[in-house]
C-alpha atoms as a PDB file:
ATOM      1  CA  UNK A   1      74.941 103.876 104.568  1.00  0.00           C
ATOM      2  CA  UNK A   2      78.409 103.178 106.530  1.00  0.00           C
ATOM      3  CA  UNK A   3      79.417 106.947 107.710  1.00  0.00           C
ATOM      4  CA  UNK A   4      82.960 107.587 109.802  1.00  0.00           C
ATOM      5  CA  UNK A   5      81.794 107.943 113.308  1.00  0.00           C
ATOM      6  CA  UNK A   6      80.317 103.808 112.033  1.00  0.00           C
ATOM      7  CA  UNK A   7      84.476 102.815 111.617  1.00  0.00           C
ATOM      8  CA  UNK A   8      85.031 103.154 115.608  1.00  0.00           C
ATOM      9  CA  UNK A   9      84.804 100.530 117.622  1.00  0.00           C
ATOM     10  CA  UNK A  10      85.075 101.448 121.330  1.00  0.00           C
ATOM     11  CA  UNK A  11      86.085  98.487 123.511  1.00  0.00           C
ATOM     12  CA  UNK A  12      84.392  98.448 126.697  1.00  0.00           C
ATOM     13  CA  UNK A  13      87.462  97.379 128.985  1.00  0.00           C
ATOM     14  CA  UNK A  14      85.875  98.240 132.390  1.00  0.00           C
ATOM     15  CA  UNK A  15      85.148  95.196 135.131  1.00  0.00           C
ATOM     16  CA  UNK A  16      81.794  96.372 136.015  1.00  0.00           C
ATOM     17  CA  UNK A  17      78.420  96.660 134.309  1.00  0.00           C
ATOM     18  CA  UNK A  18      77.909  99.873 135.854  1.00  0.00           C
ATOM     19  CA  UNK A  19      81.443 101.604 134.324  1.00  0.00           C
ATOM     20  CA  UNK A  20      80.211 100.199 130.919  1.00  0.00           C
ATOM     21  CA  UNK A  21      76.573 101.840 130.866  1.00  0.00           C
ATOM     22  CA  UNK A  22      78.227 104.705 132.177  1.00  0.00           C
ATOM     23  CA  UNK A  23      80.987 104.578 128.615  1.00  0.00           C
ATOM     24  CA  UNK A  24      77.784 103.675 126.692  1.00  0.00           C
ATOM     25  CA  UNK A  25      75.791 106.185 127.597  1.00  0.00           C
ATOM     26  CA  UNK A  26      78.434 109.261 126.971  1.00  0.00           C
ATOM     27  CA  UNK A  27      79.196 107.100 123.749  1.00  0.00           C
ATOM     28  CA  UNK A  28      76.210 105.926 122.329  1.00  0.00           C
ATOM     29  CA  UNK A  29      75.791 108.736 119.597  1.00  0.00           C
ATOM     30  CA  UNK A  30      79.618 108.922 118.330  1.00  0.00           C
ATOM     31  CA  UNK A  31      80.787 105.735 117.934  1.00  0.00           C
ATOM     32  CA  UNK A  32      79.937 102.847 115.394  1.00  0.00           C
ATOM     33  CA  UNK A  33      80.040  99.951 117.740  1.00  0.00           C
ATOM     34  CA  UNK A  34      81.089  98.542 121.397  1.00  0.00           C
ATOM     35  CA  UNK A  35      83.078  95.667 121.946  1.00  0.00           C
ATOM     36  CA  UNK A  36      82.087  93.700 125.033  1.00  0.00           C
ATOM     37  CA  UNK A  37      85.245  91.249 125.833  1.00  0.00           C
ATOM     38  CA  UNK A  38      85.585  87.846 127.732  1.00  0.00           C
ATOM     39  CA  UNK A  39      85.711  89.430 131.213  1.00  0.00           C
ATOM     40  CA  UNK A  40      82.602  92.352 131.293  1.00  0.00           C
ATOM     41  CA  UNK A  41      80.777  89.427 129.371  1.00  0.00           C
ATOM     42  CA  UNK A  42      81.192  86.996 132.264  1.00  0.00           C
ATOM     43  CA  UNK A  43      80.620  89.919 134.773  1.00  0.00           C
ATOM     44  CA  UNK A  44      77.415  91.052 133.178  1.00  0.00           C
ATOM     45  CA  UNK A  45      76.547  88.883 130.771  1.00  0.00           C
ATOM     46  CA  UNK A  46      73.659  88.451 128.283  1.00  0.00           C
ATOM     47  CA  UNK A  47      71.889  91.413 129.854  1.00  0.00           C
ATOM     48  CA  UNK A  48      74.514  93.954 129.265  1.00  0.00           C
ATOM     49  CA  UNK A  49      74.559  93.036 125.569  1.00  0.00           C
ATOM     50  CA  UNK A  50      70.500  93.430 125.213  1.00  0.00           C
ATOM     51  CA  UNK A  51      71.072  96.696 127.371  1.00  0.00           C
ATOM     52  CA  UNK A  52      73.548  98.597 124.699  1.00  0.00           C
ATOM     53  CA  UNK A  53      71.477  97.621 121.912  1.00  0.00           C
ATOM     54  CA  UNK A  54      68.571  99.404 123.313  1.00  0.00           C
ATOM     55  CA  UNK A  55      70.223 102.875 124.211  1.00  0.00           C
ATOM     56  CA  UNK A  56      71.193 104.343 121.122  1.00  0.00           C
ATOM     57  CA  UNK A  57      71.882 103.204 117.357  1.00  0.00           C
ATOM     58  CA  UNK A  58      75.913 101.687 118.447  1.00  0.00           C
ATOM     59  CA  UNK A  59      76.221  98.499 117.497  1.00  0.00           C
ATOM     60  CA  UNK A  60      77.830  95.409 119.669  1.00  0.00           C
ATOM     61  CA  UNK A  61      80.726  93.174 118.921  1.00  0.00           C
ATOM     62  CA  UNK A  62      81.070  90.483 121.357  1.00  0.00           C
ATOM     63  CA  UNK A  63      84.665  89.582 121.575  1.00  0.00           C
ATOM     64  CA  UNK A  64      84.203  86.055 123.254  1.00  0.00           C
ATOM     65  CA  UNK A  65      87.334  84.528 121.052  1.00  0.00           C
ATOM     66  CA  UNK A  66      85.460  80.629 120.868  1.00  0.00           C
ATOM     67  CA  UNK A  67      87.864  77.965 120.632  1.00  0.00           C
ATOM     68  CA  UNK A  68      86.413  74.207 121.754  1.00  0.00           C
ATOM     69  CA  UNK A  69      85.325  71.416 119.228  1.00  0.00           C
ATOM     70  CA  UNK A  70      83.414  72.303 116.748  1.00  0.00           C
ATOM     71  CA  UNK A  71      80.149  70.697 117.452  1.00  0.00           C
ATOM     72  CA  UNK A  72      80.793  73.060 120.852  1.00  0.00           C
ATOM     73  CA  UNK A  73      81.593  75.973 118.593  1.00  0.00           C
ATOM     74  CA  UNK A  74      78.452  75.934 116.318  1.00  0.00           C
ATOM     75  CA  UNK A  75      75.869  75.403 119.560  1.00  0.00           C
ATOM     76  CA  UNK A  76      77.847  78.158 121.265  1.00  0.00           C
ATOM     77  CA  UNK A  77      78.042  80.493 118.196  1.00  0.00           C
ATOM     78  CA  UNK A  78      74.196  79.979 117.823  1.00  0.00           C
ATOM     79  CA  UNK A  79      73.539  81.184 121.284  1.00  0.00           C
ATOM     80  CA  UNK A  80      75.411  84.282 120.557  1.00  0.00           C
ATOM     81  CA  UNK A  81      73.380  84.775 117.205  1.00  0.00           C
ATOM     82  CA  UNK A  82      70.348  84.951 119.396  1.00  0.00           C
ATOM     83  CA  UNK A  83      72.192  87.910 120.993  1.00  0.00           C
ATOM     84  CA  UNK A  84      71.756  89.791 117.477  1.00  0.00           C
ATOM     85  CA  UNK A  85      75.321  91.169 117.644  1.00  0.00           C
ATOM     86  CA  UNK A  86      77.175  92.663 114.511  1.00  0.00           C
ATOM     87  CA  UNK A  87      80.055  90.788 115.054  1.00  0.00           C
ATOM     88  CA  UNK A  88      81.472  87.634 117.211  1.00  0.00           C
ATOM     89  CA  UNK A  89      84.924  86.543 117.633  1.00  0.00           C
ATOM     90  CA  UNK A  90      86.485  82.942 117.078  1.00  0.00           C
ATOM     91  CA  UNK A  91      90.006  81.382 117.327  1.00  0.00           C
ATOM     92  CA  UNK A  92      91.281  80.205 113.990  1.00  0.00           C
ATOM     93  CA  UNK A  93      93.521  77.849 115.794  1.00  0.00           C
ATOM     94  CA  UNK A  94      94.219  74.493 114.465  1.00  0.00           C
ATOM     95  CA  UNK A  95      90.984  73.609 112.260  1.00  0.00           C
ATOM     96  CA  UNK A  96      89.210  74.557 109.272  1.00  0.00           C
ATOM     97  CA  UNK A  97      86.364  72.590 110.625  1.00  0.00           C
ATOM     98  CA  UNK A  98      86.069  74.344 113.526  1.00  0.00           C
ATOM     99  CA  UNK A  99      85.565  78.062 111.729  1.00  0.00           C
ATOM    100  CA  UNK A 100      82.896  76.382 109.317  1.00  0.00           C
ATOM    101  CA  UNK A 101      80.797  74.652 112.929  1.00  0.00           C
ATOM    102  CA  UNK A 102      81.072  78.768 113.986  1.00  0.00           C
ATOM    103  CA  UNK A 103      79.965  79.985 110.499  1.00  0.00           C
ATOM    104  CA  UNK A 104      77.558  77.475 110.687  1.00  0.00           C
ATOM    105  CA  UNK A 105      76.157  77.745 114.014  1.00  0.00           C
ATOM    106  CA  UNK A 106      76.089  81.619 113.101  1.00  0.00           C
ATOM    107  CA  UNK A 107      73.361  80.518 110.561  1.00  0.00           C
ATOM    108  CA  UNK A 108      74.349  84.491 108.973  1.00  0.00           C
ATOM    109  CA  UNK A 109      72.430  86.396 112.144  1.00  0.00           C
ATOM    110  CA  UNK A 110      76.222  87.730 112.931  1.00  0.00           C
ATOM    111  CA  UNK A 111      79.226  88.031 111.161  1.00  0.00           C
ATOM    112  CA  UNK A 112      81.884  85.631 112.489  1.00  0.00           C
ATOM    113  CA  UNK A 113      85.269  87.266 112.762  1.00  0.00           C
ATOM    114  CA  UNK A 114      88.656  85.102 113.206  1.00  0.00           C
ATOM    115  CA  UNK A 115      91.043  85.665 115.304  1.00  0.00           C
ATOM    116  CA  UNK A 116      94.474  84.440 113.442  1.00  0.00           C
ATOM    117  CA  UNK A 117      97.435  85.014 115.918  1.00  0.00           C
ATOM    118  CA  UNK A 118      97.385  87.172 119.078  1.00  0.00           C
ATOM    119  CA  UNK A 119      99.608  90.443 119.953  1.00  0.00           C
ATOM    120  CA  UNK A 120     100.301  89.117 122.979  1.00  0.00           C
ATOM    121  CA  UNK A 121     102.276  86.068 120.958  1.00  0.00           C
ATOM    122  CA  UNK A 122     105.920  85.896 120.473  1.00  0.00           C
ATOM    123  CA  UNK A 123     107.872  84.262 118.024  1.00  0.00           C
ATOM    124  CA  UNK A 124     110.130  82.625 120.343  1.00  0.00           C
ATOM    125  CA  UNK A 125     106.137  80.768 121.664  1.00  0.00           C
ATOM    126  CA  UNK A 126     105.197  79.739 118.609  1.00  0.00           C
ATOM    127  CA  UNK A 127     108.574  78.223 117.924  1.00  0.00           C
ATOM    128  CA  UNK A 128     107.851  76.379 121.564  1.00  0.00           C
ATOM    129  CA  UNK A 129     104.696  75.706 120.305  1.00  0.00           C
ATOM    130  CA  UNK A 130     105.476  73.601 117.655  1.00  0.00           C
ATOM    131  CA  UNK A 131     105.046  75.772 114.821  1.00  0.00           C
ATOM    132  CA  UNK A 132     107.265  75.616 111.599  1.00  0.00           C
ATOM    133  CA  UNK A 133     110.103  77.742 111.858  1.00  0.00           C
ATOM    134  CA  UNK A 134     108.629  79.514 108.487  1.00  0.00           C
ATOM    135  CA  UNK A 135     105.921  80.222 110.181  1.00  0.00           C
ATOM    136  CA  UNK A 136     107.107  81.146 113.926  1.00  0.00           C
ATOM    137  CA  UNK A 137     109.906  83.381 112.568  1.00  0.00           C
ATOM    138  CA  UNK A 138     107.365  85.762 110.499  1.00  0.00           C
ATOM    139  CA  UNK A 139     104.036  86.395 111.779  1.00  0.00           C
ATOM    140  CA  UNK A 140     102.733  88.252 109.023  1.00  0.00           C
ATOM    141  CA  UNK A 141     103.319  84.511 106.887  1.00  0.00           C
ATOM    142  CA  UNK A 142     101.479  82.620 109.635  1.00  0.00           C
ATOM    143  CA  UNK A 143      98.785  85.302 109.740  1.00  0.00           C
ATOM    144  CA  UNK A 144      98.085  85.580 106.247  1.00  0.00           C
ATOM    145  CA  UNK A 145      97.645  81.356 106.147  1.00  0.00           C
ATOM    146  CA  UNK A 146      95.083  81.318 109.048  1.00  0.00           C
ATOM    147  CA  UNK A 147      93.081  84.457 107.033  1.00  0.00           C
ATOM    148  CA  UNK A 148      93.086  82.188 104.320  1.00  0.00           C
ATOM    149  CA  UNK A 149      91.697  79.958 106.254  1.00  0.00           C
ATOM    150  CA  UNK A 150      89.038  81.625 107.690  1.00  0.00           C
ATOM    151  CA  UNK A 151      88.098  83.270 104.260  1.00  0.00           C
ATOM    152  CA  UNK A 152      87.936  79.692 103.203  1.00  0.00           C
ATOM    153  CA  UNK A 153      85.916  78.672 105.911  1.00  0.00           C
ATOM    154  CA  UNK A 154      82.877  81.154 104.889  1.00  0.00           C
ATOM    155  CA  UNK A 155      84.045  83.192 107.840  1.00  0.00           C
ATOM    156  CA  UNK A 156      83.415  87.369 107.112  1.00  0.00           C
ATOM    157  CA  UNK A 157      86.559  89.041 108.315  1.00  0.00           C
ATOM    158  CA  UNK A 158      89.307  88.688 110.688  1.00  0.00           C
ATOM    159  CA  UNK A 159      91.164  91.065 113.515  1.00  0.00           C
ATOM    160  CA  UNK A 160      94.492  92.443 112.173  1.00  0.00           C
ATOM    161  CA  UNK A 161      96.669  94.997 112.630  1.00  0.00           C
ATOM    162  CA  UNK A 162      97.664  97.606 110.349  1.00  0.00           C
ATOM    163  CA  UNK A 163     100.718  96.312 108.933  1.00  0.00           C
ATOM    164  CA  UNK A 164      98.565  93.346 107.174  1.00  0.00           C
ATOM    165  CA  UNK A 165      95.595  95.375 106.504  1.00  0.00           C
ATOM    166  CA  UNK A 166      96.772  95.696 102.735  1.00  0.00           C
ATOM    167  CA  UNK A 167      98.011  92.466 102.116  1.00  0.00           C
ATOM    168  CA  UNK A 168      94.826  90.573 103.252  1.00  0.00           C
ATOM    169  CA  UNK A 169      92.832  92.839 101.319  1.00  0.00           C
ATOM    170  CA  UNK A 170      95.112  92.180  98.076  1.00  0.00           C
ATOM    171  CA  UNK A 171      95.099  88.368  98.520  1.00  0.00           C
ATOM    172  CA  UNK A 172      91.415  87.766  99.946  1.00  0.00           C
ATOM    173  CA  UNK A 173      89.281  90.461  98.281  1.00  0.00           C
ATOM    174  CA  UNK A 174      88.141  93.881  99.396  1.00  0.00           C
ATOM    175  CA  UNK A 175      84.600  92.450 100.305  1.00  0.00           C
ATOM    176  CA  UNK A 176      86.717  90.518 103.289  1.00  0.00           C
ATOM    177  CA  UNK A 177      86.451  92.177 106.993  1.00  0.00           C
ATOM    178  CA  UNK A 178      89.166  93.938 108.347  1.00  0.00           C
ATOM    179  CA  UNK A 179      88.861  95.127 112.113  1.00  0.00           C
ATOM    180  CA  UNK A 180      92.255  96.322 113.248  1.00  0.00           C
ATOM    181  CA  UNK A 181      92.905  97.140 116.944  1.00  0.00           C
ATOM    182  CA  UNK A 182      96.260  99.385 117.596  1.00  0.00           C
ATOM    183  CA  UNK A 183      95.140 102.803 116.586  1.00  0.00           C
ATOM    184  CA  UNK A 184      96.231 106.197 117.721  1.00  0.00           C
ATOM    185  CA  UNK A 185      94.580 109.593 116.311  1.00  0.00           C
ATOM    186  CA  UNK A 186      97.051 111.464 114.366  1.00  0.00           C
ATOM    187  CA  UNK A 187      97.965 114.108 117.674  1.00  0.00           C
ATOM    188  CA  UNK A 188      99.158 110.768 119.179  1.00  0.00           C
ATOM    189  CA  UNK A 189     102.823 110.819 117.657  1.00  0.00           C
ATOM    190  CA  UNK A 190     102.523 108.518 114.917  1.00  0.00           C
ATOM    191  CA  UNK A 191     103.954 109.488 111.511  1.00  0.00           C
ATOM    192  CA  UNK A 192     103.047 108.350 107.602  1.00  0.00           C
ATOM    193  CA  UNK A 193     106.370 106.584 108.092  1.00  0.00           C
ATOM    194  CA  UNK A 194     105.554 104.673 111.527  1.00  0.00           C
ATOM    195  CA  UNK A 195     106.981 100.760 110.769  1.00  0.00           C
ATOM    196  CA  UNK A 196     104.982  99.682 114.635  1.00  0.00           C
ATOM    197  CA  UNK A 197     102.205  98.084 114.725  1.00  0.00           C
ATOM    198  CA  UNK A 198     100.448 101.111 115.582  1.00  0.00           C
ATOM    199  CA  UNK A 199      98.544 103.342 113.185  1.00  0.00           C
ATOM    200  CA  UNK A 200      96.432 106.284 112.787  1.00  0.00           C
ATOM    201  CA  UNK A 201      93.091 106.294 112.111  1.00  0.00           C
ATOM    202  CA  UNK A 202      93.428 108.012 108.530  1.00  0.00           C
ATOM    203  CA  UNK A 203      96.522 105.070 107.756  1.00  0.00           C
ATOM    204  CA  UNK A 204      94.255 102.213 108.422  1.00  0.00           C
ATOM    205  CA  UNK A 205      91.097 103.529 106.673  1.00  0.00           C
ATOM    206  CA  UNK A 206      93.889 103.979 103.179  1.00  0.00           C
ATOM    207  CA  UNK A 207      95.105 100.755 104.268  1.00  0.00           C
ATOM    208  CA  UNK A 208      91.468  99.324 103.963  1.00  0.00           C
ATOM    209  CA  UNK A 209      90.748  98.607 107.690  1.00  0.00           C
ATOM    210  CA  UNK A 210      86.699  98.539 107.419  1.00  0.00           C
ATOM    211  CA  UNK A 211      86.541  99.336 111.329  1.00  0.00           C
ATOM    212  CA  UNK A 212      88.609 100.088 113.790  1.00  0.00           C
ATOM    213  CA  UNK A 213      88.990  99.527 117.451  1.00  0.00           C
ATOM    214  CA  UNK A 214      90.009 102.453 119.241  1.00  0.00           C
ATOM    215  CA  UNK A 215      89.941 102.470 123.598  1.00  0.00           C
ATOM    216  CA  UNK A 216      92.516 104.274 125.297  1.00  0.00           C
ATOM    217  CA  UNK A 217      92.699 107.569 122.781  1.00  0.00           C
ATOM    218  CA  UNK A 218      88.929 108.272 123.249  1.00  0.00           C
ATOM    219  CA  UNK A 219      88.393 106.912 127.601  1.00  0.00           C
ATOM    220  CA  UNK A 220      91.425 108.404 128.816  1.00  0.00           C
ATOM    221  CA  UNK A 221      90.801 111.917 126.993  1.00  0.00           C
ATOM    222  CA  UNK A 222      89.895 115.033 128.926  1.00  0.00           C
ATOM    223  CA  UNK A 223      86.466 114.760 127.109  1.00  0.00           C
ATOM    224  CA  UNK A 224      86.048 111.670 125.066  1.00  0.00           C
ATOM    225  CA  UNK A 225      83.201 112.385 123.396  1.00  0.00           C
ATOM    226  CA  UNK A 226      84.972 115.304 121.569  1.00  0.00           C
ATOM    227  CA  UNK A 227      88.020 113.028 120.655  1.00  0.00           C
ATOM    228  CA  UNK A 228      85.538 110.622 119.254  1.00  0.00           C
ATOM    229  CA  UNK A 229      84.572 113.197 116.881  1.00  0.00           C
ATOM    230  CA  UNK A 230      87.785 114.666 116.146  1.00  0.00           C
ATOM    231  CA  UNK A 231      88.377 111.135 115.016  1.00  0.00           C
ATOM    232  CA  UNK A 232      85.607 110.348 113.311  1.00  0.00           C
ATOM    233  CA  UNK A 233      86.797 113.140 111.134  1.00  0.00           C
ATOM    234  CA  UNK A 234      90.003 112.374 110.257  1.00  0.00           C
ATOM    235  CA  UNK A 235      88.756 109.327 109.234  1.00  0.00           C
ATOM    236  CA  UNK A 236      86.420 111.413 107.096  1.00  0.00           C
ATOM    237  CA  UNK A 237      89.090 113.003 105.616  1.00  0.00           C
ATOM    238  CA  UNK A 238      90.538 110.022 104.813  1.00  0.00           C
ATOM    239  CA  UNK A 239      87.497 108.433 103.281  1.00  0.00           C
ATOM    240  CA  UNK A 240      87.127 111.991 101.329  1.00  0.00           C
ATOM    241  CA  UNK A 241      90.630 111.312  99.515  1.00  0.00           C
ATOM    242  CA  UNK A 242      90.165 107.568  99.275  1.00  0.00           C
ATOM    243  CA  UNK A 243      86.602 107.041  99.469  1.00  0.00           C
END
């Protein structure tokens, strides 16, 4: 059974394999899952992976964002299924076919999460890109298409934000993934009325976010294990209210 400490996600954004074990091992017992990124992967690959899933019960989520053709896609997806991660990451870029060769490839050992349009990306980019100015001028349009498209694809989720949390889950079904990066525990400043992209914990869980990936609020606290917990329970709370 899913419990709150199982919504956090704690992304391992250290260069070394050493700094990692170190986060995994204060970790391991109050958090749901670790996300190992592009650059630790590369760093310290395969092994690193194997090593968190023996330490404690924390899951992984290997954040590897796969973009090639798809026959590339599916061999490399399949290779990451042998990994036995929860979840793995894939661009939903320009082709359908390309999210079914990862789906495929993932022969349902992991659950393949797409990755529709990046923080990091500007209007003004997507505009230079190429993209239709419907499209380019409102993100949340462009994002909700490529969702689509992944849900289409047989894909189980994608990485949002808060702000679209609700309207994925209203268009593509509650049984649809959402893992939404950008949150800040309640102390953090941000109010029921905060229009950023940023949210609380308790926001995204009423929202319908089924995990969340939390970093800097838990590693840069004077003891993170103890703002782990405080957040795992305001996300109980908010599971109590809205369960």
């Amino acid at each position: 059974m899913k419990t709150a400490k199982d919504y956090i996600v704690f992304p391992l954004d250290v260069p070394s394999s050493s700094q990692a074990k170190s986060l995994v091992h204060l970790l391991a017992n109050d958090v749901g899952m670790f996300k190992v990124g592009l650059e630790l992967f590369i760093r310290s690959g395969p092994e690193l992976v194997r090593w968190i899933q023996q330490v404690g019960p924390a899951r992984v989520f290997l954040d590897l964002k796969l973009h090639d053709i798809p026959a590339t896609v599916q061999r490399a997806m399949a290779q990451v299924a042998e990994l036995g991660v929860y979840f793995a990451t894939v661009h939903c870029g320009e082709s359908r076919t390309m999210l079914e060769a990862a789906v495929k490839g993932a022969g349902g050992r992991v659950n393949v999460l797409g990755v529709t349009v990046l923080t990091s990306t500007s209007p003004a980019e997507l505009a230079e890109a190429g993209y239709r100015e419907r499209y380019s001028r409102d993100l949340q349009q462009l994002v909700m298409k490529k969702a689509a498209m992944a849900r289409d694809a047989g894909c189980a989720g994608i990485v949002c934000s808060g702000q679209e949390v609700h309207s994925i889950k209203t268009a593509l079904g509650d049984g649809f993934q959402a893992v939404t990066p950008g949150i800040r525990p309640v102390d953090g400043g941000v109010t029921a009325d905060d229009q950023s992209r940023v949210v609380t914990p308790a926001m995204a869980v009423r929202r319908g976010s089924d995990y969340l990936v939390i970093g800097r609020p838990i590693r840069d606290a004077a003891d993170p294990r103890e703002a782990a917990r405080d957040i795992t329970a305001e996300i109980q709370g908010a599971l109590t209210v809205h369960p």
